[in-house]
C-alpha atoms as a PDB file:
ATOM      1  CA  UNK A   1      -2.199 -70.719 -12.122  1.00  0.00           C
ATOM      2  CA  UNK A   2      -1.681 -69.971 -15.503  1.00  0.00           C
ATOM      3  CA  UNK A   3       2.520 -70.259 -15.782  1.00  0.00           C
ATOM      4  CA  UNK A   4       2.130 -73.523 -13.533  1.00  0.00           C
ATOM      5  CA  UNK A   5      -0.219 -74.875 -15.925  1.00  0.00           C
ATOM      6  CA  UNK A   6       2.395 -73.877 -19.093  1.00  0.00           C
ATOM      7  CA  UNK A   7       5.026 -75.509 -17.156  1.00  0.00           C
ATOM      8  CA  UNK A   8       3.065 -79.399 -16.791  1.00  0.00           C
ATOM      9  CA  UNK A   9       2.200 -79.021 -20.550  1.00  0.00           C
ATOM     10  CA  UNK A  10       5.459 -78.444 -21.548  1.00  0.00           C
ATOM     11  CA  UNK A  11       6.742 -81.577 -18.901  1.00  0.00           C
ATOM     12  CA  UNK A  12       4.087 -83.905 -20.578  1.00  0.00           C
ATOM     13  CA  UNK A  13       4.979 -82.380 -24.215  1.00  0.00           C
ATOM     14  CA  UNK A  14       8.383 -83.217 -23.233  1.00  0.00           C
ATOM     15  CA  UNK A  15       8.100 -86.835 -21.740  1.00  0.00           C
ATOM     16  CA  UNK A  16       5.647 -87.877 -24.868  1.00  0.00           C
ATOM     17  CA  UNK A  17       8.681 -86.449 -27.076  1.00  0.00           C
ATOM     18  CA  UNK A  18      11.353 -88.227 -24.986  1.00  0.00           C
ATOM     19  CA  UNK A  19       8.945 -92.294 -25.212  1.00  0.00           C
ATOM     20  CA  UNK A  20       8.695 -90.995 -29.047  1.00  0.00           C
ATOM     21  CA  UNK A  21      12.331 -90.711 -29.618  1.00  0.00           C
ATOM     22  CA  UNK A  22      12.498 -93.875 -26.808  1.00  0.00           C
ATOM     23  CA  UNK A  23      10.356 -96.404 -29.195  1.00  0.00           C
ATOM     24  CA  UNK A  24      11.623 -95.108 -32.827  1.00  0.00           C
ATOM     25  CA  UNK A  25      15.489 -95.921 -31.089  1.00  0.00           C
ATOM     26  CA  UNK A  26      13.857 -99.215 -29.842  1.00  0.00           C
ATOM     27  CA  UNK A  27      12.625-100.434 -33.523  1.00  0.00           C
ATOM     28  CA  UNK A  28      15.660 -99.306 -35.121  1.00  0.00           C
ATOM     29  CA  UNK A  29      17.804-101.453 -32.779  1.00  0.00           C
ATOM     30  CA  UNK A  30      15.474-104.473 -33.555  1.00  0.00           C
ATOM     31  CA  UNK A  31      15.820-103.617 -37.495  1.00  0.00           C
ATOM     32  CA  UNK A  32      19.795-103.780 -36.841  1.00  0.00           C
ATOM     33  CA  UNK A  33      19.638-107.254 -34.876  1.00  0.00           C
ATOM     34  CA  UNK A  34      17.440-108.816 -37.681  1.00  0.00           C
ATOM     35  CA  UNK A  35      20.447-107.641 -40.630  1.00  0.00           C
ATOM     36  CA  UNK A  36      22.733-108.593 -37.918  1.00  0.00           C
ATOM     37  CA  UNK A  37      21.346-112.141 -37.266  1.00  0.00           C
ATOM     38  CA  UNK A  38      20.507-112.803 -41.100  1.00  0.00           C
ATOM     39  CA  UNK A  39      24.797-112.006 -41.968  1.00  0.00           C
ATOM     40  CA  UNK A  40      25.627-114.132 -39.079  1.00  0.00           C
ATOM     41  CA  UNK A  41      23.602-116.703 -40.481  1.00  0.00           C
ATOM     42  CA  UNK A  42      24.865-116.887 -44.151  1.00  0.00           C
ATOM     43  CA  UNK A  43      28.396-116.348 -42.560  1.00  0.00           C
ATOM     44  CA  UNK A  44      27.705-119.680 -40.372  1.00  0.00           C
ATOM     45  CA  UNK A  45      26.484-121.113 -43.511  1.00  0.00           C
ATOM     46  CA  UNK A  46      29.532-120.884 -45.400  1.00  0.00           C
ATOM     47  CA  UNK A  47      31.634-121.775 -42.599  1.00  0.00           C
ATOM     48  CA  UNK A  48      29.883-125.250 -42.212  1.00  0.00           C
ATOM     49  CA  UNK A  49      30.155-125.535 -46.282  1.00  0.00           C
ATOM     50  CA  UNK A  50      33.632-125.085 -46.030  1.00  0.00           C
ATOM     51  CA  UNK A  51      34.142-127.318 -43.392  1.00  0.00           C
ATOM     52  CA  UNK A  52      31.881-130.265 -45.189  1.00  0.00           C
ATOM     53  CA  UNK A  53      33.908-129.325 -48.230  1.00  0.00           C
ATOM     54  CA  UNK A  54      37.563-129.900 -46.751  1.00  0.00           C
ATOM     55  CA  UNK A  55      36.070-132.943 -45.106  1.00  0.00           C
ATOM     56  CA  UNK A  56      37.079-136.025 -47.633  1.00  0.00           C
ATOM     57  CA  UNK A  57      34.263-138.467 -47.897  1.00  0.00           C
ATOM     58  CA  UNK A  58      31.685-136.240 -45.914  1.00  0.00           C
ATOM     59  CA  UNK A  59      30.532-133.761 -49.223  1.00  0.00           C
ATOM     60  CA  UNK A  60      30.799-136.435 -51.502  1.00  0.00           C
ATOM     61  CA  UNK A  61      27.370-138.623 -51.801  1.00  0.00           C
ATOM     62  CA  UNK A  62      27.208-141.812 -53.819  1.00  0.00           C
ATOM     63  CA  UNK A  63      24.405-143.333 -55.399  1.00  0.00           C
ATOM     64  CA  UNK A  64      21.322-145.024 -53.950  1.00  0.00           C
ATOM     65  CA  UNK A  65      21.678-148.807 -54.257  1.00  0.00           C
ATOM     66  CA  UNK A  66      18.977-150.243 -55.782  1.00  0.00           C
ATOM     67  CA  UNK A  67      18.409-153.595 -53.702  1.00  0.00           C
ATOM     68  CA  UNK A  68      18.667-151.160 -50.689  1.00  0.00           C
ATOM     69  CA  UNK A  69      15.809-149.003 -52.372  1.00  0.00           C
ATOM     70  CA  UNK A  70      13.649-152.051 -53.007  1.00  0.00           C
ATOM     71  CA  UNK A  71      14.311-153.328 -49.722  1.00  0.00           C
ATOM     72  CA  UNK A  72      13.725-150.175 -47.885  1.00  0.00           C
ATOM     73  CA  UNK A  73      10.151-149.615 -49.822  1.00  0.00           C
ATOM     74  CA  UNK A  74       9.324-152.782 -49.321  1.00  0.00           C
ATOM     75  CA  UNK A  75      10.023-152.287 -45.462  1.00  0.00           C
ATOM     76  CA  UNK A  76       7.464-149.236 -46.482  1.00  0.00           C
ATOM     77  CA  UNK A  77       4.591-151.120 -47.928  1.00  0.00           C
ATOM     78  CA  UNK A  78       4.840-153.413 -44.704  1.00  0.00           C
ATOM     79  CA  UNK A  79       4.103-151.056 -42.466  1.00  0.00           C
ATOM     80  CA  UNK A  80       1.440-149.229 -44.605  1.00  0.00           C
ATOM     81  CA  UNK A  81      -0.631-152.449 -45.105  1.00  0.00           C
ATOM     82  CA  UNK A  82      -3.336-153.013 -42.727  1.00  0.00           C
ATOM     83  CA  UNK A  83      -4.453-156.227 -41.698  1.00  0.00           C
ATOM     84  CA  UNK A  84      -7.954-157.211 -41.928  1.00  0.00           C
ATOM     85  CA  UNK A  85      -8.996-159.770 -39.271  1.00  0.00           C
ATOM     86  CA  UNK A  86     -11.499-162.067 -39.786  1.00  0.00           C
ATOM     87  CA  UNK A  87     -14.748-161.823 -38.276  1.00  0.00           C
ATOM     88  CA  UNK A  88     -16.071-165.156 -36.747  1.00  0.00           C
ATOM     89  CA  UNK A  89     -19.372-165.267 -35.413  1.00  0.00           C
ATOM     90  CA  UNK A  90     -20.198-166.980 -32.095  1.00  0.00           C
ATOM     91  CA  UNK A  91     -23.405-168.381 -32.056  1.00  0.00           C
ATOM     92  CA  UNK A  92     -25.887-167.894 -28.781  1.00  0.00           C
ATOM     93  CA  UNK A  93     -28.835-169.991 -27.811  1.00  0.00           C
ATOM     94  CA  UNK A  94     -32.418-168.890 -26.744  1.00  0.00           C
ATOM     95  CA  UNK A  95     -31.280-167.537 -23.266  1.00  0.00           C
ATOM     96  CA  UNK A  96     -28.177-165.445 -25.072  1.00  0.00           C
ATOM     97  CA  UNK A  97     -25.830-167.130 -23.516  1.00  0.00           C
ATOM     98  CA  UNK A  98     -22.750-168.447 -25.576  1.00  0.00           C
ATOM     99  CA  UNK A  99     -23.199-171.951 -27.040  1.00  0.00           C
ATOM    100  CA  UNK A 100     -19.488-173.923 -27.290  1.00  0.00           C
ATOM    101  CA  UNK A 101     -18.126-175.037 -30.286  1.00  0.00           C
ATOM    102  CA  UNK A 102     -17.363-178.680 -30.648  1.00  0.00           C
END
């Protein structure tokens, strides 16, 4: 009983090792697809800035008009206003009911 009892400790010493080494392997590759993903991004990032670059009229911007600024603010303020309706009272008689205007 005793050597068969040896032998399952040192199977479930050995499996705990094995999901150790498992997850430590696991985080390392997901440490080595983050660098790999962050290079791959400033590499993309210079590739599209050298492609805007080489691109005559794209990297170039020119100034803001001004009529077009006032224009486009005042398309702003437009929108932004809200309009107050008036209130108009209708008058009722005794019963409640609605009396017409004349």
């Amino acid at each position: 009983m005793g050597q068969a009892m040896m032998e399952t400790l040192y199977i479930i010493g050995t499996i705990i090792v094995g999901f150790g080494v498992v997850f430590k392997l696991l985080i390392d590759l997901g440490h080595k697809i983050e660098d790999g993903l962050i290079e791959l991004d400033e590499k993309l990032a210079l590739a599209i800035r050298s492609v805007v670059e080489k691109i005559p009229g794209l990297g170039e911007s020119e100034p803001i008009n001004p009529i077009q600024m006032a224009i486009g603010q005042l398309i702003a303020n437009m929108s932004q206003q809200t309009q107050q309706p008036q209130m108009k009272v209708i008058q009722r008689d005794e019963k409640g009911l609605f009396v017409k205007e004349d």
